[in-house]
Structures are given as structure tokens and as C-alpha cells.
PDB file of N, CA and C in Angstrom:
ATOM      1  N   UNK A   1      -3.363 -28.887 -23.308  1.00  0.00           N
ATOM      2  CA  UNK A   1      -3.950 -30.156 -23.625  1.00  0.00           C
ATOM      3  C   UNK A   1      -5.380 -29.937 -24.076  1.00  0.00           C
ATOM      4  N   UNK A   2      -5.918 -30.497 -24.970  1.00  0.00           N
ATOM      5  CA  UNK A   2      -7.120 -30.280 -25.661  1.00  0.00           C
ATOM      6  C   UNK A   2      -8.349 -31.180 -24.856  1.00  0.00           C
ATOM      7  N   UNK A   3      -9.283 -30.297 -24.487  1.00  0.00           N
ATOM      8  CA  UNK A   3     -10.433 -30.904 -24.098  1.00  0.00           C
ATOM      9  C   UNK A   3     -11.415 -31.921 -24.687  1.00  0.00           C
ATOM     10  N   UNK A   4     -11.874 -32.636 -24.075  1.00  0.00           N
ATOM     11  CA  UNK A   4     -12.840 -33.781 -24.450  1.00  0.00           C
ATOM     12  C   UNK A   4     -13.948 -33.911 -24.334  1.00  0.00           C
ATOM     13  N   UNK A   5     -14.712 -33.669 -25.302  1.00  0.00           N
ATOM     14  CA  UNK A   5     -16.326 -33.755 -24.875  1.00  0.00           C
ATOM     15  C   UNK A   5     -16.658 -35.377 -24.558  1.00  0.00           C
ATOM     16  N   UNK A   6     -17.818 -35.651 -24.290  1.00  0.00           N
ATOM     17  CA  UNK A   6     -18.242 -37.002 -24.328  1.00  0.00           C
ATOM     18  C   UNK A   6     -18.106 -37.653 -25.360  1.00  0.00           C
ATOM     19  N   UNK A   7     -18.205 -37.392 -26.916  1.00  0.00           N
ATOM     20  CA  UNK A   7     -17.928 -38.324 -27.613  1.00  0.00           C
ATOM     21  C   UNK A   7     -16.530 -38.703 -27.632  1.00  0.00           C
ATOM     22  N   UNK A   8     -15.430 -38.119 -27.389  1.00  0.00           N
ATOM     23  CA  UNK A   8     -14.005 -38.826 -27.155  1.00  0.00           C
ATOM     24  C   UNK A   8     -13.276 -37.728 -28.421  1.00  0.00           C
ATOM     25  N   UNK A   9     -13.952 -37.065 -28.990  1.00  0.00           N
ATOM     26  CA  UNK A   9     -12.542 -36.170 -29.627  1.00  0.00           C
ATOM     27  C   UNK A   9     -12.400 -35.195 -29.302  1.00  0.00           C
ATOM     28  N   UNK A  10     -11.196 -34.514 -29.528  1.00  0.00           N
ATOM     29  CA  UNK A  10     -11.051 -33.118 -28.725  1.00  0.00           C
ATOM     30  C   UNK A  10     -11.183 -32.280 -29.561  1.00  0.00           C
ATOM     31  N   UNK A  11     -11.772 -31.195 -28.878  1.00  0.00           N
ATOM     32  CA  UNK A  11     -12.187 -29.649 -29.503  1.00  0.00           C
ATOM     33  C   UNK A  11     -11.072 -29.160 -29.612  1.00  0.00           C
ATOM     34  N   UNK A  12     -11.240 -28.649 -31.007  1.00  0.00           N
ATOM     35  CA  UNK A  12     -10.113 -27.394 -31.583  1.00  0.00           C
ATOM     36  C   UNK A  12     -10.226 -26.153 -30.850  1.00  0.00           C
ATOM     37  N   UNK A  13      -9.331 -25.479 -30.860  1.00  0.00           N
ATOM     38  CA  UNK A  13      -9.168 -24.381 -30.398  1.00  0.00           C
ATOM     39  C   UNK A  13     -10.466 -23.206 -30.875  1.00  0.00           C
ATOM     40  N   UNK A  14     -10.876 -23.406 -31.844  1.00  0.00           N
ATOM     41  CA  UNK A  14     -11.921 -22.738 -32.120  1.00  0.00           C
ATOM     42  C   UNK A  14     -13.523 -23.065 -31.674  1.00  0.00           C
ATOM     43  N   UNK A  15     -13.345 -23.692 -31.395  1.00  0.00           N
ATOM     44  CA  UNK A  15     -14.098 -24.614 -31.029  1.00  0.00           C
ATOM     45  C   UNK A  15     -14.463 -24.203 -28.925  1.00  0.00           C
ATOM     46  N   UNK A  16     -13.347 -24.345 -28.640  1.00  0.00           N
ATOM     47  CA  UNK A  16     -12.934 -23.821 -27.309  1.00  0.00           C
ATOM     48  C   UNK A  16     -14.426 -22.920 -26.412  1.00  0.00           C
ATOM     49  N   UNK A  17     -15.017 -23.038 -25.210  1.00  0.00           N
ATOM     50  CA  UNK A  17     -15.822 -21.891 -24.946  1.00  0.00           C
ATOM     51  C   UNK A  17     -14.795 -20.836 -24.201  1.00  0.00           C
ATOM     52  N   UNK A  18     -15.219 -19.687 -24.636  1.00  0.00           N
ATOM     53  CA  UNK A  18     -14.554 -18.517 -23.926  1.00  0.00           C
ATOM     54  C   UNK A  18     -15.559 -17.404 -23.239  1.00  0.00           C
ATOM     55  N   UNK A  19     -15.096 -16.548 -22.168  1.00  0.00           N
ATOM     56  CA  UNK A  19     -15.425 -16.046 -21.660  1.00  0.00           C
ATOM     57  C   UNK A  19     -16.975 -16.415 -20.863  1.00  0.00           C
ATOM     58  N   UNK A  20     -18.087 -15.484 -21.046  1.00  0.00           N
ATOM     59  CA  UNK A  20     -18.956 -16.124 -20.022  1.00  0.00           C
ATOM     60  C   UNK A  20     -19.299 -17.487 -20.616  1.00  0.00           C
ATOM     61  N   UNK A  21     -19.285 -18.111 -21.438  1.00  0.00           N
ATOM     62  CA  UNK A  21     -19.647 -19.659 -22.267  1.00  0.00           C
ATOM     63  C   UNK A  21     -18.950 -20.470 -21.190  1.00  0.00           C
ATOM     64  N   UNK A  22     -17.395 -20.239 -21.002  1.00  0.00           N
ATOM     65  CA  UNK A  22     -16.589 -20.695 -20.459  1.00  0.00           C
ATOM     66  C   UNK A  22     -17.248 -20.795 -18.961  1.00  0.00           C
ATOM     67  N   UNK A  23     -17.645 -19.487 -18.313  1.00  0.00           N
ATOM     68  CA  UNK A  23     -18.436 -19.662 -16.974  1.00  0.00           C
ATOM     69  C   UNK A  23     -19.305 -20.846 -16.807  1.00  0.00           C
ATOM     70  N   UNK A  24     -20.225 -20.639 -17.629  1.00  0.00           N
ATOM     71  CA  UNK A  24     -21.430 -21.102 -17.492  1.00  0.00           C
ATOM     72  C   UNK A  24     -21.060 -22.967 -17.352  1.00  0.00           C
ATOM     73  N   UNK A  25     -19.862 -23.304 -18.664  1.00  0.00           N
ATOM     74  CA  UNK A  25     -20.206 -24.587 -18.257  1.00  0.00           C
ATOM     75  C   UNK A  25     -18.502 -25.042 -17.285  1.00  0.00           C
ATOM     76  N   UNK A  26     -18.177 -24.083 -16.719  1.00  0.00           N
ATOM     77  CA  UNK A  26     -17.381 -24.584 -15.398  1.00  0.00           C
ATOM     78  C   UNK A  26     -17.834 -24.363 -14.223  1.00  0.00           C
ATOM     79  N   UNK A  27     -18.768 -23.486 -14.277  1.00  0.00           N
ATOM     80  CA  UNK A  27     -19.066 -23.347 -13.228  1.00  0.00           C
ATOM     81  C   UNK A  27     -18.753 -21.947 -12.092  1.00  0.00           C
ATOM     82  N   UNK A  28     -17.310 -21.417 -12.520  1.00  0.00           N
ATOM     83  CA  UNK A  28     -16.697 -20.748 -12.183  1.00  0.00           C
ATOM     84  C   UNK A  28     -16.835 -19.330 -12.270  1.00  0.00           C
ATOM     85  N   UNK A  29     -16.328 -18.597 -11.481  1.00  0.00           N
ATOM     86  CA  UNK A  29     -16.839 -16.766 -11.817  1.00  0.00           C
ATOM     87  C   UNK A  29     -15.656 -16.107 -12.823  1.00  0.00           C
ATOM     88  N   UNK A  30     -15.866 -15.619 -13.883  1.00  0.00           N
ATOM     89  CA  UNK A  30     -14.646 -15.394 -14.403  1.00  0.00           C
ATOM     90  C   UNK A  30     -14.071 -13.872 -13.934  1.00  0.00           C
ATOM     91  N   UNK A  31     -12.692 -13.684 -13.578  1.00  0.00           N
ATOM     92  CA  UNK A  31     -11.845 -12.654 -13.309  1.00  0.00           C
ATOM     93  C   UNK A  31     -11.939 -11.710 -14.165  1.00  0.00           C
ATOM     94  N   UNK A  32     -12.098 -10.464 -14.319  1.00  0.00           N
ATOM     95  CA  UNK A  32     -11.992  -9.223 -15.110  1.00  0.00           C
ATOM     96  C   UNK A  32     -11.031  -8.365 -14.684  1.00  0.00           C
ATOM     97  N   UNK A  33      -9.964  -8.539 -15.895  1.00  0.00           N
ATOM     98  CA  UNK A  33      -8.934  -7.428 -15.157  1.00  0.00           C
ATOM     99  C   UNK A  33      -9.298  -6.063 -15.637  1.00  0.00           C
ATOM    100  N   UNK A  34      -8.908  -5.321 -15.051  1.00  0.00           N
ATOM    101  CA  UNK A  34      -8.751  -3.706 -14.967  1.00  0.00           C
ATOM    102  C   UNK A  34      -7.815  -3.596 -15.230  1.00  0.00           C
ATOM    103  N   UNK A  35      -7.749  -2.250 -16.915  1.00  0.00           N
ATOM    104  CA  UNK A  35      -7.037  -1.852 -17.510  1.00  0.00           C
ATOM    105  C   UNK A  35      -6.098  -0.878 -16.339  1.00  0.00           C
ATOM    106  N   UNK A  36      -4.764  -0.754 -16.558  1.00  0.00           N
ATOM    107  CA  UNK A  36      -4.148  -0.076 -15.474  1.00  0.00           C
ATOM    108  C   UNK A  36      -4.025   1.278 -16.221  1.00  0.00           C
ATOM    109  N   UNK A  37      -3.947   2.346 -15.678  1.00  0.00           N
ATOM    110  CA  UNK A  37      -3.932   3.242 -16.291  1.00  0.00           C
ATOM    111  C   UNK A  37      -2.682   4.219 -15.131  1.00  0.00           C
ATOM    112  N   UNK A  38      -1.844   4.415 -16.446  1.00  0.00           N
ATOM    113  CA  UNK A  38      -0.324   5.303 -15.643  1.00  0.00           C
ATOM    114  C   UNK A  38      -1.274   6.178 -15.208  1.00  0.00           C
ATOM    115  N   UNK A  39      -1.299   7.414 -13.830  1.00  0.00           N
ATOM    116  CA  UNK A  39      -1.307   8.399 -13.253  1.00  0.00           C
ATOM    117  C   UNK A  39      -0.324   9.414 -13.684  1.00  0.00           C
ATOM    118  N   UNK A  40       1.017   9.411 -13.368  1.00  0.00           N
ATOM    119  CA  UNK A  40       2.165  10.169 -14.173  1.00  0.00           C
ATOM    120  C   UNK A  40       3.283   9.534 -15.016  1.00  0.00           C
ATOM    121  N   UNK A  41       3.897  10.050 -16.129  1.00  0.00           N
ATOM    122  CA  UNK A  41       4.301   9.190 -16.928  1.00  0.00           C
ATOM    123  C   UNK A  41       5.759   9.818 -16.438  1.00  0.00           C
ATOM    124  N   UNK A  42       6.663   9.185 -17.331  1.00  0.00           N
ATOM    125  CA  UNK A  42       8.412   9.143 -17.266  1.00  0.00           C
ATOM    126  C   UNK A  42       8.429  11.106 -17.264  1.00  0.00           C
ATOM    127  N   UNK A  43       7.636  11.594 -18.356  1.00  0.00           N
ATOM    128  CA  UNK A  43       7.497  12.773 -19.013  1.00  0.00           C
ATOM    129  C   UNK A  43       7.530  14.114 -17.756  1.00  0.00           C
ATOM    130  N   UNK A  44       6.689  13.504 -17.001  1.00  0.00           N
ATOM    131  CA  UNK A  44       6.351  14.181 -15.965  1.00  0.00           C
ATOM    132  C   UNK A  44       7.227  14.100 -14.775  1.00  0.00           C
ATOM    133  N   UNK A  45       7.994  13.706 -14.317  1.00  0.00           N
ATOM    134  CA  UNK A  45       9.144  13.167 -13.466  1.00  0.00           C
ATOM    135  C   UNK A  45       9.876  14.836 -13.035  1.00  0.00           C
ATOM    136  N   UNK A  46       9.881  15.534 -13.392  1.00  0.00           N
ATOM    137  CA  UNK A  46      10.364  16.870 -13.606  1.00  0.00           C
ATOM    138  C   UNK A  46       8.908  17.769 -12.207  1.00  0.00           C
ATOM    139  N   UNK A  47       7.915  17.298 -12.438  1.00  0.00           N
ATOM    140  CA  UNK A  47       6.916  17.947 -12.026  1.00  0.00           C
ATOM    141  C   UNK A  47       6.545  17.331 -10.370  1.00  0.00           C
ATOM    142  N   UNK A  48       6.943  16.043 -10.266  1.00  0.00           N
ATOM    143  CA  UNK A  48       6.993  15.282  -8.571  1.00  0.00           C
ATOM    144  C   UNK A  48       7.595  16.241  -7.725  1.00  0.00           C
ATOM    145  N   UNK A  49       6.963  16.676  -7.030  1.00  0.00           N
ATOM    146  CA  UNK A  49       7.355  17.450  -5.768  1.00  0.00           C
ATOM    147  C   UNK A  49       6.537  17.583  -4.525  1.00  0.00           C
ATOM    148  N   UNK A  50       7.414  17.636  -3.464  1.00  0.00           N
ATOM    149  CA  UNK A  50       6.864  17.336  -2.184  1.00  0.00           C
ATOM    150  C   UNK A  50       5.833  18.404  -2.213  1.00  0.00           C
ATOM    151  N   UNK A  51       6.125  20.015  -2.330  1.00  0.00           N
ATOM    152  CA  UNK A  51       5.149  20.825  -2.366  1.00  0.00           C
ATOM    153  C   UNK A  51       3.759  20.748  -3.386  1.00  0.00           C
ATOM    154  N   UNK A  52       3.680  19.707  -3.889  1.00  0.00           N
ATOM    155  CA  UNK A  52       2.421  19.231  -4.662  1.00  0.00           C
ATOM    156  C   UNK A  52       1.651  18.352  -4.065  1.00  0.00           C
ATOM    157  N   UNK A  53       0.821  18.768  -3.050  1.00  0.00           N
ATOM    158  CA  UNK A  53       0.466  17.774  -2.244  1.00  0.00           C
ATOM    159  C   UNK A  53      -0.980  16.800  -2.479  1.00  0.00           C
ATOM    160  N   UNK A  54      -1.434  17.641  -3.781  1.00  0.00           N
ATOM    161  CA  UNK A  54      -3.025  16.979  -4.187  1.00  0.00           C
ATOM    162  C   UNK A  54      -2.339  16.051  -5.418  1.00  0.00           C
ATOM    163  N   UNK A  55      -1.160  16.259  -6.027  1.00  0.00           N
ATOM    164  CA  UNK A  55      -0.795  15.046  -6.576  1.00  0.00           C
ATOM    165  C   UNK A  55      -0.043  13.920  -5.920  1.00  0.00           C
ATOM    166  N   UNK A  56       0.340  14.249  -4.714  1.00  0.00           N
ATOM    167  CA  UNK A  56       0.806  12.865  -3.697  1.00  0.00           C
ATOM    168  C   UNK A  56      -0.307  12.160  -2.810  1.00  0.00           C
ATOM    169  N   UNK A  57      -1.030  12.972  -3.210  1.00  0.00           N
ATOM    170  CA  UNK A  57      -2.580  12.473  -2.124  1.00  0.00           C
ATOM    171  C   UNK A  57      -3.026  11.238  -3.270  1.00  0.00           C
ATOM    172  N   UNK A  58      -2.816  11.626  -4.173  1.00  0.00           N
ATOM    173  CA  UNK A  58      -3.178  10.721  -5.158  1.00  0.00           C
ATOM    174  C   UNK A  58      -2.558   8.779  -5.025  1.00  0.00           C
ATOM    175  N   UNK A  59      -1.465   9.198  -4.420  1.00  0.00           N
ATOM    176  CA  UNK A  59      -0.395   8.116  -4.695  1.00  0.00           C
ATOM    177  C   UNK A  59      -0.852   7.409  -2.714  1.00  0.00           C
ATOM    178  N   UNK A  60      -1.611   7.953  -2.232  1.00  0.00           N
ATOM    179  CA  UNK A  60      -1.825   7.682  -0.729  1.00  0.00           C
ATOM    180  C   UNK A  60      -3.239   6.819  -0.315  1.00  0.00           C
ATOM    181  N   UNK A  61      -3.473   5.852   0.151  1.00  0.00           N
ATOM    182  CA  UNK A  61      -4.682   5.408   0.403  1.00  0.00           C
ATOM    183  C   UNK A  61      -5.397   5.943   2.007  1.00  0.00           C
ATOM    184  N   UNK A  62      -6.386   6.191   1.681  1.00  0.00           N
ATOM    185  CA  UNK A  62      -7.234   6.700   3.275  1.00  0.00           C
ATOM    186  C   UNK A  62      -6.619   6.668   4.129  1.00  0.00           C
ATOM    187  N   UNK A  63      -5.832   5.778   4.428  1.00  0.00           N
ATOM    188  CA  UNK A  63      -5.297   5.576   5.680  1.00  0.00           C
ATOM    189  C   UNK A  63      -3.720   5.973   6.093  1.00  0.00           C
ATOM    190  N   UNK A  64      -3.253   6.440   4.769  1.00  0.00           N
ATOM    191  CA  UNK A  64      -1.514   6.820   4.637  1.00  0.00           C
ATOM    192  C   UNK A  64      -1.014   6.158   4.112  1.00  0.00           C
ATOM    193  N   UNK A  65      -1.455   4.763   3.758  1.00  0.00           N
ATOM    194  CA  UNK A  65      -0.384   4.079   2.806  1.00  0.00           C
ATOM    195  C   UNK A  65      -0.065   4.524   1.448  1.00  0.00           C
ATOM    196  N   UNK A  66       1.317   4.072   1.366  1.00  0.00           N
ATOM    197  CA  UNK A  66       2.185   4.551   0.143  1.00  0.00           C
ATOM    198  C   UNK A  66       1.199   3.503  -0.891  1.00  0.00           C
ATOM    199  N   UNK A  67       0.714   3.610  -2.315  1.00  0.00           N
ATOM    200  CA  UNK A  67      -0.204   2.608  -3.263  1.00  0.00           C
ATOM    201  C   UNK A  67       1.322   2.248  -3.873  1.00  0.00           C
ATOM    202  N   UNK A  68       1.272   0.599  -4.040  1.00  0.00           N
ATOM    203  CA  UNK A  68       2.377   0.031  -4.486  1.00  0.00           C
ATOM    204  C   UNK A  68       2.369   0.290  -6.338  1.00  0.00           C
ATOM    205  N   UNK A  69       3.888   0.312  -6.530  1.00  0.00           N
ATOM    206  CA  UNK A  69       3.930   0.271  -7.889  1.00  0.00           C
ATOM    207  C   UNK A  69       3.454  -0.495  -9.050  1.00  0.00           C
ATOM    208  N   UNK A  70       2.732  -1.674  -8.545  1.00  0.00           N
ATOM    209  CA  UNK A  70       2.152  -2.396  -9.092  1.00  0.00           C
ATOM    210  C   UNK A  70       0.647  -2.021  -9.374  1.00  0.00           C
ATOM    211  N   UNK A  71       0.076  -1.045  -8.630  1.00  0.00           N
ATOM    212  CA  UNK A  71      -1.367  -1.001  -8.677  1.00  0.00           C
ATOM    213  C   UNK A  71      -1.201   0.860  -9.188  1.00  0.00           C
ATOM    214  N   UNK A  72      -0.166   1.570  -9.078  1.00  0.00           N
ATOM    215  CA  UNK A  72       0.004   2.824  -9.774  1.00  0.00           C
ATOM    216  C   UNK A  72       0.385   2.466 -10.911  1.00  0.00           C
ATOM    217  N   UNK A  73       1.026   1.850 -11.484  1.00  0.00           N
ATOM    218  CA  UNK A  73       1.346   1.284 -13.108  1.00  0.00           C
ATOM    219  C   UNK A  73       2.708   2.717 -12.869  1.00  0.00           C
ATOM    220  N   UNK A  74       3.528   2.932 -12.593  1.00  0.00           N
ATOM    221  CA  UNK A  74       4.334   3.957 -12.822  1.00  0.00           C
ATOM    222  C   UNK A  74       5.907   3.527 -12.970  1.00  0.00           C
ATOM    223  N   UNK A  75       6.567   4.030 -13.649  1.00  0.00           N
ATOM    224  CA  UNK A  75       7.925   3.302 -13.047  1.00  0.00           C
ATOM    225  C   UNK A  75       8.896   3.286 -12.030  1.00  0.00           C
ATOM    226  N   UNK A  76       9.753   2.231 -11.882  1.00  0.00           N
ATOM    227  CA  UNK A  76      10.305   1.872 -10.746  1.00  0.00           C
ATOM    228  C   UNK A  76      10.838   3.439 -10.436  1.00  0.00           C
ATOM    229  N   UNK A  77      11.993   3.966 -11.339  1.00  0.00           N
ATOM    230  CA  UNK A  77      12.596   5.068 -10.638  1.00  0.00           C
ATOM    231  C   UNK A  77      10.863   6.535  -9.882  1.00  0.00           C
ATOM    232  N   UNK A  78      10.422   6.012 -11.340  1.00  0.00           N
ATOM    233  CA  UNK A  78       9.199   7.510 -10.840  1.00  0.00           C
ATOM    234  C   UNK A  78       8.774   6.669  -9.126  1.00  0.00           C
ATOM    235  N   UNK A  79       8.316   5.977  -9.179  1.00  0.00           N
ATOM    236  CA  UNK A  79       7.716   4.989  -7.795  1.00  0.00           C
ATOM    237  C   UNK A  79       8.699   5.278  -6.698  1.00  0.00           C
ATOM    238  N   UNK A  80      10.261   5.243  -7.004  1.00  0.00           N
ATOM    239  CA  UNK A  80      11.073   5.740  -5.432  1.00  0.00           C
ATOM    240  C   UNK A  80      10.730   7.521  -5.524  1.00  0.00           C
ATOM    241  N   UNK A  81      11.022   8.179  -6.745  1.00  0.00           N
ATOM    242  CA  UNK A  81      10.587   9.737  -6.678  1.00  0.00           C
ATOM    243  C   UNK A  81       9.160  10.124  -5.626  1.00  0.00           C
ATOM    244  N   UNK A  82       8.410   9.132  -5.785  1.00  0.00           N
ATOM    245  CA  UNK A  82       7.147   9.414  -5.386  1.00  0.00           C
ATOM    246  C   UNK A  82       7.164   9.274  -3.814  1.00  0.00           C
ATOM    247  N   UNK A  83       7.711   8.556  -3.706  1.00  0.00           N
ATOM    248  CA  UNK A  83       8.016   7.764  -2.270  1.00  0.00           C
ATOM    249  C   UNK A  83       8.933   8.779  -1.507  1.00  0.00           C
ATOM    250  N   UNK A  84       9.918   8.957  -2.118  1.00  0.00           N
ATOM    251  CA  UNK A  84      10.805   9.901  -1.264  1.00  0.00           C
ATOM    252  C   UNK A  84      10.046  11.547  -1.153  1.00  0.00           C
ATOM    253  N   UNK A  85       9.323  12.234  -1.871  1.00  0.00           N
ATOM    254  CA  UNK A  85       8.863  13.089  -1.784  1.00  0.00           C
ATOM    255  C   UNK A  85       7.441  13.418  -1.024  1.00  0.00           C
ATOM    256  N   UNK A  86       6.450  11.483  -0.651  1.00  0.00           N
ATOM    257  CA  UNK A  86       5.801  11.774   0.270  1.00  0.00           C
ATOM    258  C   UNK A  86       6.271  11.344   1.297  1.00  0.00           C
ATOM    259  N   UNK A  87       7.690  11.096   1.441  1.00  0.00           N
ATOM    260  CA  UNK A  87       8.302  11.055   3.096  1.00  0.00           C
ATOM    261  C   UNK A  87       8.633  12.479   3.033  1.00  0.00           C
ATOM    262  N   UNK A  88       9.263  13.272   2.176  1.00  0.00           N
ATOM    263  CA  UNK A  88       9.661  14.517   2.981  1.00  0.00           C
ATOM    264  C   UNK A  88       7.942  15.156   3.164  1.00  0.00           C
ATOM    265  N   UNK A  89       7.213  15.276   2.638  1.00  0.00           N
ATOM    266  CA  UNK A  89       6.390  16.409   2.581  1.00  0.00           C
ATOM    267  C   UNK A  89       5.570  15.308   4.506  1.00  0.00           C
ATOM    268  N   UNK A  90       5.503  14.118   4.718  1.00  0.00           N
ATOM    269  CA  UNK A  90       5.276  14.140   5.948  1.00  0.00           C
ATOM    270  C   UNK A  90       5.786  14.522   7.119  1.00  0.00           C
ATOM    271  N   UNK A  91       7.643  14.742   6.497  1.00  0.00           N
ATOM    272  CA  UNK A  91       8.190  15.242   7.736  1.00  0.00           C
ATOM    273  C   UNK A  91       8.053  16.820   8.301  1.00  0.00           C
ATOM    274  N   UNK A  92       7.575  17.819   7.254  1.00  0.00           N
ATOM    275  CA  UNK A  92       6.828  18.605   6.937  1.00  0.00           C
ATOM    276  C   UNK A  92       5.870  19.159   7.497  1.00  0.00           C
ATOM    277  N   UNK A  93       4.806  17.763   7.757  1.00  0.00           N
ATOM    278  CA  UNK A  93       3.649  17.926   8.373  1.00  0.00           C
ATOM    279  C   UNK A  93       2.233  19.067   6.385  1.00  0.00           C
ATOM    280  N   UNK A  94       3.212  18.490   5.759  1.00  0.00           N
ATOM    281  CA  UNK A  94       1.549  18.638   4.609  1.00  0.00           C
ATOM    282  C   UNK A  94       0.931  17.583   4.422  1.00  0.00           C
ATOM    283  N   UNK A  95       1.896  16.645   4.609  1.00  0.00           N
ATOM    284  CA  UNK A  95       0.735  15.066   4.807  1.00  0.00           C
ATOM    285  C   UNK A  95       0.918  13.957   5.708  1.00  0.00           C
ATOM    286  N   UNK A  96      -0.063  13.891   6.128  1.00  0.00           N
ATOM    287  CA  UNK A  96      -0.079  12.928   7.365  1.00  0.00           C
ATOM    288  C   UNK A  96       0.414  11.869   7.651  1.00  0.00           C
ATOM    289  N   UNK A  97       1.164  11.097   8.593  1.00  0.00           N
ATOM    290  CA  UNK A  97       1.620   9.504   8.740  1.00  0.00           C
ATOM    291  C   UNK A  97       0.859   8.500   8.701  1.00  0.00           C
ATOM    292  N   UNK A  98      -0.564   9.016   9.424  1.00  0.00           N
ATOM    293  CA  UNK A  98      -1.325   7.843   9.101  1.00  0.00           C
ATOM    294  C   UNK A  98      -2.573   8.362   9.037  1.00  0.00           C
ATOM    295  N   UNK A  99      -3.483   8.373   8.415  1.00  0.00           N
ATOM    296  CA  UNK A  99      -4.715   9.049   8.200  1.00  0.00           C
ATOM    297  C   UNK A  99      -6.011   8.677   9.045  1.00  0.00           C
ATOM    298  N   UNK A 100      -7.201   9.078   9.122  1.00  0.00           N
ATOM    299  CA  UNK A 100      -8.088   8.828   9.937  1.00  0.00           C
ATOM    300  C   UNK A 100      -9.107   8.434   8.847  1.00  0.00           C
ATOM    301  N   UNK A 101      -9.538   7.096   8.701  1.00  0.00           N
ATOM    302  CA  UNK A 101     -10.398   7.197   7.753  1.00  0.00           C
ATOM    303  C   UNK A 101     -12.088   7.231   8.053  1.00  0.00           C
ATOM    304  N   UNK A 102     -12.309   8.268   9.113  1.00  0.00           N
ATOM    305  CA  UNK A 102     -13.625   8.748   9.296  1.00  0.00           C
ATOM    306  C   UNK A 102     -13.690  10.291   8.728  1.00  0.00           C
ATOM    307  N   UNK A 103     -12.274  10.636   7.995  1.00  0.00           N
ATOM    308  CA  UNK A 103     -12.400  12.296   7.946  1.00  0.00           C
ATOM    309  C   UNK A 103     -11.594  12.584   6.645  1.00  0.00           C
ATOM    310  N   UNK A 104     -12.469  12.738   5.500  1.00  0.00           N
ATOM    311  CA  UNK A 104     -11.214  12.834   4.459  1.00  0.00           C
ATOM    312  C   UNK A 104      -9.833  14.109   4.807  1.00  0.00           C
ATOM    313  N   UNK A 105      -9.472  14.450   3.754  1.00  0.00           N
ATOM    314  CA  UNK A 105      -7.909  15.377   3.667  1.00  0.00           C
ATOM    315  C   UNK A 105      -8.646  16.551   3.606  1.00  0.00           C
TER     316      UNK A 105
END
């Protein structure tokens, strides 16, 4: 639906404020997304292995959590590969269940 200034007609799309313009007269903080950037691609799927443990550290937050597939940008099948290979390498004992986050790896 097209906006209305005070005189009563509505602004064209070009017309429109965008970005900080847009801030300034809503008021509002505007959101900046972050470009996602794949870590390992389809290509690499061959190379996931439990005995790679500075590339599963990668996929791990401070504390042991698995980083969801949504915030790794990776795909679904690579995302269970990843998953199943930092459950074996914890049963293992090369990487931890739950991390201490006063002490890096």
C-alpha cells in the first residue's frame, strides 16, 4: 500500500525513503543482514571426518553446541555428515560434550 505524506498523495515507489532515510524518519534501527558464507561446500563432503578435528571445532560453539544449519549455510545432507561425525569423534573423546567456556580447545 502506498504511503501518504501530508498533502494526501501517495509516493511512488521511487520516491519511497530507503535504508538509513527510512531510519531516520521512522524512527526505527534498521536490521543488517550478514552475508552467510558456506564453510564447506557439497564438493568437499568427501573430506568430513571425525579424525579432522580443527574442522569440526569449526562447526562447535564454546560451549559444545552443534551450530545449526541455518547459521552454517551448509546443506541438509552435509549438516547430518557433520553431525554424525562430531558425535563419533566425542565418543572418542577428541572432542568434548560440553565445553568450558573459561578455557579455549
Amino acid at each position: 500500500m502506498a504511503e501518504t505524506p501530508k498533502g494526501g498523495r501517495p509516493i511512488s515507489a521511487s520516491m519511497r525513503p530507503t535504508g538509513t532515510d527510512k531510519a531516520v524518519i521512522t524512527g526505527r534501527k534498521q536490521y543488517l543482514r550478514r552475508k552467510r558464507v558456506a564453510r564447506i561446500s557439497d564438493k568437499r563432503i568427501g573430506e568430513v571426518d571425525y579424525k579432522n578435528v580443527d574442522l569440526l571445532r569449526t562447526f562447535l560453539t564454546e560451549r559444545g553446541k552443534i551450530i545449526p544449519r541455518r547459521i552454517t549455510n551448509v546443506s541438509a545432507r552435509v549438516q547430518r555428515r557433520i553431525t554424525e561425525e562430531i558425535k563419533r569423534a566425542r565418543n572418542i573423546a577428541l572432542l568434548p560434550f560440553a565445553g568450558n567456556p573459561h578455557m579455549p580447545y
